[in-house]
N, C-alpha and C. Protein backbone atom coordinates (compact mmCIF):
# COMPACT_ATOMS: atom_id res chain seq x y z
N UNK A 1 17.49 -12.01 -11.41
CA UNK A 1 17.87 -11.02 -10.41
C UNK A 1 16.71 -10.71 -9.47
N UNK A 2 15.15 -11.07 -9.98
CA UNK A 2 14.43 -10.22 -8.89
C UNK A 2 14.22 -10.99 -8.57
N UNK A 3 14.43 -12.56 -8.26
CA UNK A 3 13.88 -13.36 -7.63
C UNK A 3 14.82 -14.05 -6.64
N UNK A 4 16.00 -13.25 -6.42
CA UNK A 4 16.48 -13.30 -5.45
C UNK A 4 16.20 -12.67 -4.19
N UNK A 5 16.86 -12.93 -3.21
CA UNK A 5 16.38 -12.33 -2.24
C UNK A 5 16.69 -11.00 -2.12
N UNK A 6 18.10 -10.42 -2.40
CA UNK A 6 18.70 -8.80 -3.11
C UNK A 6 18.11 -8.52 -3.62
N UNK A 7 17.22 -8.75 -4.70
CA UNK A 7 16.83 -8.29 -5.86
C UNK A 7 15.27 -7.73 -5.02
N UNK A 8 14.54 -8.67 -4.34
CA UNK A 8 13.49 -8.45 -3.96
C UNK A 8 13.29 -7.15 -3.05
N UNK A 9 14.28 -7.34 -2.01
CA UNK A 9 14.18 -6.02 -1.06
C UNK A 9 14.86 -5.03 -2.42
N UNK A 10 15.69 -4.88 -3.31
CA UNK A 10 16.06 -3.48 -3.63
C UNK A 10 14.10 -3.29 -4.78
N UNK A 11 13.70 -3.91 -4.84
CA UNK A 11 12.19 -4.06 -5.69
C UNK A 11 11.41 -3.56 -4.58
N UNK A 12 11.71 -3.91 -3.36
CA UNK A 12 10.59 -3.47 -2.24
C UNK A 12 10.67 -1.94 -1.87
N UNK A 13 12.27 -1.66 -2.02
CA UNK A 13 13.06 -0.28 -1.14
C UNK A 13 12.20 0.90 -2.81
N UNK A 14 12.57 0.26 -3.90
CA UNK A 14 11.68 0.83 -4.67
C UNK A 14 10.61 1.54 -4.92
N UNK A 15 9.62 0.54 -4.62
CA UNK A 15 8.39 0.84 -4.49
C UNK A 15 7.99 1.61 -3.57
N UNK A 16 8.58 1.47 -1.90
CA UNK A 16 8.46 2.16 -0.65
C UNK A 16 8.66 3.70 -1.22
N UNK A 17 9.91 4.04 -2.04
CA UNK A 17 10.49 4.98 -1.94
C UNK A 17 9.06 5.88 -3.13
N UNK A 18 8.70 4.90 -4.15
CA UNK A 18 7.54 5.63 -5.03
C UNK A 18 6.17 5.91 -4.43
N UNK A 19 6.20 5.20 -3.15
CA UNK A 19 4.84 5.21 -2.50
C UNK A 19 4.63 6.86 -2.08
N UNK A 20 6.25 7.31 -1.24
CA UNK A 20 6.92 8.32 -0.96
C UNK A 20 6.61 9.27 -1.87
N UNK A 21 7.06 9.14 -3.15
CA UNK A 21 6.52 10.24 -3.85
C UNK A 21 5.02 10.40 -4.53
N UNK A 22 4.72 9.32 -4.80
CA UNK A 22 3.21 9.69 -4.95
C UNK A 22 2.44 10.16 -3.91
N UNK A 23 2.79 9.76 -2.73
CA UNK A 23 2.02 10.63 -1.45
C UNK A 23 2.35 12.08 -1.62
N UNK A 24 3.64 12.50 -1.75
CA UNK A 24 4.11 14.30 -1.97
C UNK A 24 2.82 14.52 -3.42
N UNK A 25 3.41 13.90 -4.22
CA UNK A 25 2.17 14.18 -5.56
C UNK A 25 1.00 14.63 -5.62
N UNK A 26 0.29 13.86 -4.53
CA UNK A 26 -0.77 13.06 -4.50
C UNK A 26 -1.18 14.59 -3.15
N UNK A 27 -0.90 14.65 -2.48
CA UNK A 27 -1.09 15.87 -1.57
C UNK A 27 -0.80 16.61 -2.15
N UNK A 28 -0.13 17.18 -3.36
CA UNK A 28 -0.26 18.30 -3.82
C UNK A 28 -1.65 18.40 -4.39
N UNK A 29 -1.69 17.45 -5.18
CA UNK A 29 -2.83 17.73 -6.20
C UNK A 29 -3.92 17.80 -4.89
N UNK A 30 -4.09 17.22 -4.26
CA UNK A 30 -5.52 17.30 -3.13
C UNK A 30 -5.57 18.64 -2.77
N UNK A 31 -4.11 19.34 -2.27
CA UNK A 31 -4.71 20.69 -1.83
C UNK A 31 -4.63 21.58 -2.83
N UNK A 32 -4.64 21.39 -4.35
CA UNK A 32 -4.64 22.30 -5.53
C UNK A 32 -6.12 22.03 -6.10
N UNK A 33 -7.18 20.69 -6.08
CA UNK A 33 -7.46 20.12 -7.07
C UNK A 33 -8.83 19.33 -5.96
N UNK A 34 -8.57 18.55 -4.75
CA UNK A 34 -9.30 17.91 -4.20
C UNK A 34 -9.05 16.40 -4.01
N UNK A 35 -8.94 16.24 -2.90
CA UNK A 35 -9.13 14.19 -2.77
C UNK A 35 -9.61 13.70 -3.85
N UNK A 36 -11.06 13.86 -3.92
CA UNK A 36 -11.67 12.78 -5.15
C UNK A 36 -10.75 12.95 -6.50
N UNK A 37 -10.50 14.19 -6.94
CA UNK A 37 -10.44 14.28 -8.43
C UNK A 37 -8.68 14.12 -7.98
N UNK A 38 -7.84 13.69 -7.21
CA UNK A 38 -7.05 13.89 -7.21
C UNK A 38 -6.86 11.77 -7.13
N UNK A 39 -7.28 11.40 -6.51
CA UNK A 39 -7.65 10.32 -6.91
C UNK A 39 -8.28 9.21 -8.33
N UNK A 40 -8.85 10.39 -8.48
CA UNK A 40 -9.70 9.89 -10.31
C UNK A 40 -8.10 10.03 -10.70
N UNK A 41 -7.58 11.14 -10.96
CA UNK A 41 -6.27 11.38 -11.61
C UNK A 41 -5.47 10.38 -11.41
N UNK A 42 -5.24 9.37 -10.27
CA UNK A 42 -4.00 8.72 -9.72
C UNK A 42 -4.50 7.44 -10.57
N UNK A 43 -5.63 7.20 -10.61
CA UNK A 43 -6.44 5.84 -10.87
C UNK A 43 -6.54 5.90 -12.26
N UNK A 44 -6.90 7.02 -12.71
CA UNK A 44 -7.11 6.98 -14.23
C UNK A 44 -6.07 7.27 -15.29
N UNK A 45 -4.54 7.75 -14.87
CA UNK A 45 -3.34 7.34 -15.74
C UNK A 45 -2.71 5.67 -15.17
N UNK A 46 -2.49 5.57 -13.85
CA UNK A 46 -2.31 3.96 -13.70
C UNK A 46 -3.39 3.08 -14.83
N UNK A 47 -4.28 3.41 -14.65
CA UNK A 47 -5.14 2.13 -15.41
C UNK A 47 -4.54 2.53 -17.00
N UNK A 48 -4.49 3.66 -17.57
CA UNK A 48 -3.80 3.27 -18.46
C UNK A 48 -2.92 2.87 -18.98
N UNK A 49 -1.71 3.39 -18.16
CA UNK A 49 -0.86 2.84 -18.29
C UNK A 49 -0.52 1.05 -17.98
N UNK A 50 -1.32 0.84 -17.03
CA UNK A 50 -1.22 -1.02 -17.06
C UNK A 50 -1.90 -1.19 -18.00
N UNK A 51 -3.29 -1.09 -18.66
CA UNK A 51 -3.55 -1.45 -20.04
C UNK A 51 -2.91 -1.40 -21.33
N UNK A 52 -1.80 0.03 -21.52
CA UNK A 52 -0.66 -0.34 -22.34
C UNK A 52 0.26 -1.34 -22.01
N UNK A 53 0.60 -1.44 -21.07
CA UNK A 53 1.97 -2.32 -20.69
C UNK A 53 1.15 -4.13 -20.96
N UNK A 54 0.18 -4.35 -20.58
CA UNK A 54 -0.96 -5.66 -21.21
C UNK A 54 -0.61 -5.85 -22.72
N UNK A 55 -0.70 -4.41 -23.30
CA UNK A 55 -1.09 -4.76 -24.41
C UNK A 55 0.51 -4.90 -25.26
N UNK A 56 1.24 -4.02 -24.80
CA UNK A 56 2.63 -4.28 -25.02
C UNK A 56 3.29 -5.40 -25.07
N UNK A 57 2.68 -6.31 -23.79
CA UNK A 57 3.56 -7.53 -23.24
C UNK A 57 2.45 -8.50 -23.82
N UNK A 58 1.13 -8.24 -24.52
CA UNK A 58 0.08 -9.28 -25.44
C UNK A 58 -0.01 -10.44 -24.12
N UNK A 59 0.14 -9.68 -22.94
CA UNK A 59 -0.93 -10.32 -21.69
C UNK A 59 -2.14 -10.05 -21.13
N UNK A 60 -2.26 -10.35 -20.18
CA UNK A 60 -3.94 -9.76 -19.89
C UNK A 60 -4.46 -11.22 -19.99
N UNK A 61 -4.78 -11.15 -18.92
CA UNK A 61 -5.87 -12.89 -18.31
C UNK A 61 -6.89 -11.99 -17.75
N UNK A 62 -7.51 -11.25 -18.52
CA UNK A 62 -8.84 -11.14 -17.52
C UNK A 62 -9.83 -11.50 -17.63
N UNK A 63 -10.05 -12.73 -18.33
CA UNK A 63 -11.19 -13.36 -18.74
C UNK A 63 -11.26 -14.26 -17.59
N UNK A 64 -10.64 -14.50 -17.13
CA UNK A 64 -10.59 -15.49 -15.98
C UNK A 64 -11.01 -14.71 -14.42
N UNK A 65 -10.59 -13.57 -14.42
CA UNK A 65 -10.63 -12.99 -13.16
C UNK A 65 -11.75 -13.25 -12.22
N UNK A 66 -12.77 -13.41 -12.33
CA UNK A 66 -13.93 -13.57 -11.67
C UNK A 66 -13.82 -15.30 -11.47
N UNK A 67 -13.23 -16.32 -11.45
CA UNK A 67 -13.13 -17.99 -11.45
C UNK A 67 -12.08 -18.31 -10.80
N UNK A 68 -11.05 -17.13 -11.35
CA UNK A 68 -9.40 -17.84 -10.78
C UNK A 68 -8.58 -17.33 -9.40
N UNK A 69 -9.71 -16.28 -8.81
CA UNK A 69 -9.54 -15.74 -7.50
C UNK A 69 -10.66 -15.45 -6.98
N UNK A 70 -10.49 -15.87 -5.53
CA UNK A 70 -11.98 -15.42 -4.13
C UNK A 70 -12.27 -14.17 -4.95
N UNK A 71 -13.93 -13.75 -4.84
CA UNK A 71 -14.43 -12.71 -5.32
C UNK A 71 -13.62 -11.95 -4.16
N UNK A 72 -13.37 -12.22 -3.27
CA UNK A 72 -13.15 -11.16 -2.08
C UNK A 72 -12.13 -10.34 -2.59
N UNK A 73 -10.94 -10.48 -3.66
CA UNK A 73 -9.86 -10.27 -3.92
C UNK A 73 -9.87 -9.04 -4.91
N UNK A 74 -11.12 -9.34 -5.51
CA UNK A 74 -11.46 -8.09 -6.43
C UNK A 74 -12.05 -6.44 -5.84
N UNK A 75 -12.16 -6.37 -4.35
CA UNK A 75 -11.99 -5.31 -3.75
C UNK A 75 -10.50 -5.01 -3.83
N UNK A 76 -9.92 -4.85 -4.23
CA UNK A 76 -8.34 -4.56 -3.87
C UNK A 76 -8.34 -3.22 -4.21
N UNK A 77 -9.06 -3.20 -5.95
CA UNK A 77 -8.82 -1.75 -6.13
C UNK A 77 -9.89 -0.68 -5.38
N UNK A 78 -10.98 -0.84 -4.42
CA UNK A 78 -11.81 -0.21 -3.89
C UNK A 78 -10.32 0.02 -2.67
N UNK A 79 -9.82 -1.07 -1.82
CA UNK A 79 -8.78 -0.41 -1.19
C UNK A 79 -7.68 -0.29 -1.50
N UNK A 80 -7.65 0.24 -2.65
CA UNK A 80 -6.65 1.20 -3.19
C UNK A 80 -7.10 2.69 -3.47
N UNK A 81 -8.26 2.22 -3.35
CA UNK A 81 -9.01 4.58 -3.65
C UNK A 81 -8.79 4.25 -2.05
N UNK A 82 -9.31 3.55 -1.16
CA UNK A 82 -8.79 4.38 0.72
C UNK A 82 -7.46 4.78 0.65
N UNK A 83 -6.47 3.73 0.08
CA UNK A 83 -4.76 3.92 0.41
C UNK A 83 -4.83 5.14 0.04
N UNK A 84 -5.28 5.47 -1.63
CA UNK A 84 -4.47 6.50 -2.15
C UNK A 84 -5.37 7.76 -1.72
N UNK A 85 -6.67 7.62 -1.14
CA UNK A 85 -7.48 9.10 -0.99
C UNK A 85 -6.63 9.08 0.58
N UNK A 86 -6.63 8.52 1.18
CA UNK A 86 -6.07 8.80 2.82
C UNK A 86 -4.62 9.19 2.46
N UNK A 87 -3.79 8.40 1.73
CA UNK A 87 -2.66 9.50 1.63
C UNK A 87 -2.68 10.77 0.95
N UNK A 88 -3.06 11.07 -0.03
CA UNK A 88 -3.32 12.25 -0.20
C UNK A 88 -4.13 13.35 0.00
N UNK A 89 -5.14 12.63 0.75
CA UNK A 89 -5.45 13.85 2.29
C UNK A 89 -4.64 14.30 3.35
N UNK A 90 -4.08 12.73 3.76
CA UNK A 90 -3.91 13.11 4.88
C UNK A 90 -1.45 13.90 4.88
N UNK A 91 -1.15 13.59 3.92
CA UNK A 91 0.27 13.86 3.31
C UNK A 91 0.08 15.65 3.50
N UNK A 92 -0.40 16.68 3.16
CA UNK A 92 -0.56 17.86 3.52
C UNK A 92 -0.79 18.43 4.38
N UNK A 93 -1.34 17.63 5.62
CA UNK A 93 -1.83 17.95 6.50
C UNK A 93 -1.20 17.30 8.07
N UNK A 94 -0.66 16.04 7.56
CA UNK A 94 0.23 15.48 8.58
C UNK A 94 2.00 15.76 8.46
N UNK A 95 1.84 15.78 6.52
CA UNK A 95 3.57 15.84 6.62
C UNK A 95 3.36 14.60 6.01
N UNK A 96 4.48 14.46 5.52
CA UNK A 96 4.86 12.81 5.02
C UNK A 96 5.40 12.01 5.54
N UNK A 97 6.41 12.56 6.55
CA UNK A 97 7.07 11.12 7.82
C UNK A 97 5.83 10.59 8.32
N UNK A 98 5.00 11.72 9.08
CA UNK A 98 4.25 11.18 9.94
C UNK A 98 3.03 10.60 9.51
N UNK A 99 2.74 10.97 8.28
CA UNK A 99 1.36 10.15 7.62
C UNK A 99 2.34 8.54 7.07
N UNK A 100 3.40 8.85 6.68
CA UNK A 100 4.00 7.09 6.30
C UNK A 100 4.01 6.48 7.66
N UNK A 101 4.66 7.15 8.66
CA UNK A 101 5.10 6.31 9.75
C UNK A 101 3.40 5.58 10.47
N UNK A 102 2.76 6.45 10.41
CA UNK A 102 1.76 5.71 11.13
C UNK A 102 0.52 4.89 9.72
N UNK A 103 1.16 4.82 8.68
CA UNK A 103 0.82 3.57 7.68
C UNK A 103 1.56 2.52 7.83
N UNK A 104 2.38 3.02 8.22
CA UNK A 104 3.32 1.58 8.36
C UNK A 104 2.95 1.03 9.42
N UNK A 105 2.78 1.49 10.89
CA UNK A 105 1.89 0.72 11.80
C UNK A 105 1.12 0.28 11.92
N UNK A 106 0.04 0.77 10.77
CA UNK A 106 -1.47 0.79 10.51
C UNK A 106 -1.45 -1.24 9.86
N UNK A 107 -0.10 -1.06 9.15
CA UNK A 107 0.03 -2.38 8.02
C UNK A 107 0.38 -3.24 9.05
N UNK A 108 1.95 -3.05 9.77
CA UNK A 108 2.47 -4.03 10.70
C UNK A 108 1.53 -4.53 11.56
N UNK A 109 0.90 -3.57 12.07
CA UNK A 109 -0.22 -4.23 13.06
C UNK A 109 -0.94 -5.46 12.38
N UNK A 110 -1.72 -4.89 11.48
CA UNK A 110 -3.01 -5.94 10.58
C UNK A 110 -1.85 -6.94 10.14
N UNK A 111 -0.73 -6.77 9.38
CA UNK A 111 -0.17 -8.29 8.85
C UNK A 111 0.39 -9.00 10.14
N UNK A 112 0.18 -8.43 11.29
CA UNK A 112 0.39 -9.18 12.40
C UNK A 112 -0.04 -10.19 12.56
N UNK A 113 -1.28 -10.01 12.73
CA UNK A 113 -2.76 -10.46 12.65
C UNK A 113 -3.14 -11.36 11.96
N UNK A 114 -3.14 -10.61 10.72
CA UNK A 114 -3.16 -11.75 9.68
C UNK A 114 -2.13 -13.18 9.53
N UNK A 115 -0.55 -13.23 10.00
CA UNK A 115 -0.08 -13.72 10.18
C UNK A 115 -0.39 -14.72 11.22
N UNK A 116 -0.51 -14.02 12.32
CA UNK A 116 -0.92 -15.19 13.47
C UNK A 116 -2.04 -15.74 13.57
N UNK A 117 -3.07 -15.53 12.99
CA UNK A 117 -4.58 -16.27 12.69
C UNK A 117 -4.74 -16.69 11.06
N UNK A 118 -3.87 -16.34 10.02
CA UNK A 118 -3.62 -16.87 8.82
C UNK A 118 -5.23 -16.75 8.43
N UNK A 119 -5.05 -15.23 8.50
CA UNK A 119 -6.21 -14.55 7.58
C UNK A 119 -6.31 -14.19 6.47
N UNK A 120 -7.43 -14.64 5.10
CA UNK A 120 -7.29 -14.01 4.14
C UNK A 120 -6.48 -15.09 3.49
N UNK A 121 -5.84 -16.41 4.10
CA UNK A 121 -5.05 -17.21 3.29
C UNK A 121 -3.94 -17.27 3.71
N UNK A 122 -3.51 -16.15 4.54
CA UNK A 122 -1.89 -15.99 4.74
C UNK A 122 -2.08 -17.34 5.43
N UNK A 123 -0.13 -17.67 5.11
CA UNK A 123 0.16 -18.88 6.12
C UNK A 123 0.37 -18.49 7.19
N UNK A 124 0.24 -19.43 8.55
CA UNK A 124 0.21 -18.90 9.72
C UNK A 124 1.61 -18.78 10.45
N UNK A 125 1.66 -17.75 10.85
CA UNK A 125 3.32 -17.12 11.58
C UNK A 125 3.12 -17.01 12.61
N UNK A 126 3.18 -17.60 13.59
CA UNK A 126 2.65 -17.21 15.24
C UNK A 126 3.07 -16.07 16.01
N UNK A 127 2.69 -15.14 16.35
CA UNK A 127 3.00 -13.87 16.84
C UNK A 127 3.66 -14.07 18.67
N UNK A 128 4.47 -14.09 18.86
CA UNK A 128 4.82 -13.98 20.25
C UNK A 128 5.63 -12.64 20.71
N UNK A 129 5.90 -12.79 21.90
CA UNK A 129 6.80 -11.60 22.64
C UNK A 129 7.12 -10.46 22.13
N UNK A 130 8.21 -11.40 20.59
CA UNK A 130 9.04 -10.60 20.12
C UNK A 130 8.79 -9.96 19.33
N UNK A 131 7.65 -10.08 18.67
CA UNK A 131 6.49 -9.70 17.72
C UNK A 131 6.08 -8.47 18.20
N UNK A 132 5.01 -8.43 19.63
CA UNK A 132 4.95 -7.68 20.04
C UNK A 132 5.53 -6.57 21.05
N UNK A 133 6.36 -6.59 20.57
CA UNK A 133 7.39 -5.59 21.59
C UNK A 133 8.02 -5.04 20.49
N UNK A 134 8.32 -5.14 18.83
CA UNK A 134 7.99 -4.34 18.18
C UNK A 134 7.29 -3.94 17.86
N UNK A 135 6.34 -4.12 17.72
CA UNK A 135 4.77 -3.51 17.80
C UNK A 135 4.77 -2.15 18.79
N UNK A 136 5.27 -2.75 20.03
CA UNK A 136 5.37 -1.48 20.89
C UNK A 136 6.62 -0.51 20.58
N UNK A 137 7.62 -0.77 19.91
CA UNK A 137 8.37 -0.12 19.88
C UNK A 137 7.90 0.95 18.69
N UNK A 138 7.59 0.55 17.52
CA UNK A 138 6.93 1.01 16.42
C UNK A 138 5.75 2.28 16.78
N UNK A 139 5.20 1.97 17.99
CA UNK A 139 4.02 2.61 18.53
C UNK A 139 4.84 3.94 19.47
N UNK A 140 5.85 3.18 19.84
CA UNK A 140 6.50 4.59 20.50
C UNK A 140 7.55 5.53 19.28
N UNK A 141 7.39 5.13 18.50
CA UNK A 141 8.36 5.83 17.62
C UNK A 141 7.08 6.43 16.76
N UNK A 142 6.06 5.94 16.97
CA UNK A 142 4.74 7.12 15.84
C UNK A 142 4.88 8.03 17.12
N UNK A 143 4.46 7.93 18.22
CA UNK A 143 4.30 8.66 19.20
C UNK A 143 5.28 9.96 19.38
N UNK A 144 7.08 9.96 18.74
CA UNK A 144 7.80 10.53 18.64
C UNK A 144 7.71 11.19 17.85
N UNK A 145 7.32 10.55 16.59
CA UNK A 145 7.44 10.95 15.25
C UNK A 145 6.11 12.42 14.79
N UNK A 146 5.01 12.00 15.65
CA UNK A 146 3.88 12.54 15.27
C UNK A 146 3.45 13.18 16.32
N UNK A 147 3.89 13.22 17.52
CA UNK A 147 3.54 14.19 19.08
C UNK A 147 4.15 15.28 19.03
């Protein structure tokens, strides 16, 4: 089922929708508690909890991690304290449409990018017209969303 194409977007609409609430979460605790420690908090039940679910499922390749991917790849979780400290700064203070809506531009833009210069590995997607004219449309709808 998830490796269909249904399966994948209702897996994507998922996650979008948990991103959603951990940002409400995640801004609470910042303006109860603070960014950093509100972050330690976000980082330090995830990690446990994926270390149970490893140990549950008697997986875990991390002996390999440093051989079997670009060192570059092992920043992921450094930008994951920006994702999650910028949303839960900025979720209290912008609102949550308008701090998602202009993440989502923040992403579309860069996987633009990345797409049409096949950065980082991506395969290359050539960006034309139509590309960018949602781009602009996207840009006028933060502009709505957040003016």
């Amino acid at each position: 089922m998830l490796n269909t194409t249904t399966g994948l977007i209702i897996l994507a609409l998922i996650g979008g929708m948990a991103v959603t609430i951990q940002g409400q979460f995640m801004g609470q605790m910042d303006k109860s508690i603070g960014t950093f420690e509100s972050v330690f908090i976000t980082y330090g039940v995830g990690a446990v909890c994926a270390g149970l679910v490893m140990v549950l499922l008697k997986g875990g390749n991390l002996t390999t991690a440093f051989t079997a991917v670009p060192l570059y790849t092992l920043t992921a979780g450094i930008l994951g304290l920006i994702i999650v400290g910028s949303i839960g700064y900025t979720v209290p203070r912008l609102g949550v449409t308008a701090t998602f809506t202009v993440f989502l531009v923040g992403q579309f833009f860069l996987a633009m990018v990345f797409d049409h210069f096949g950065t980082l590995g991506t395969e290359i997607r050539t960006v034309g017209a139509k590309q960018l004219t949602g781009i602009a449309v996207l840009l006028f709808g933060t502009y709505l969303i957040t003016g």
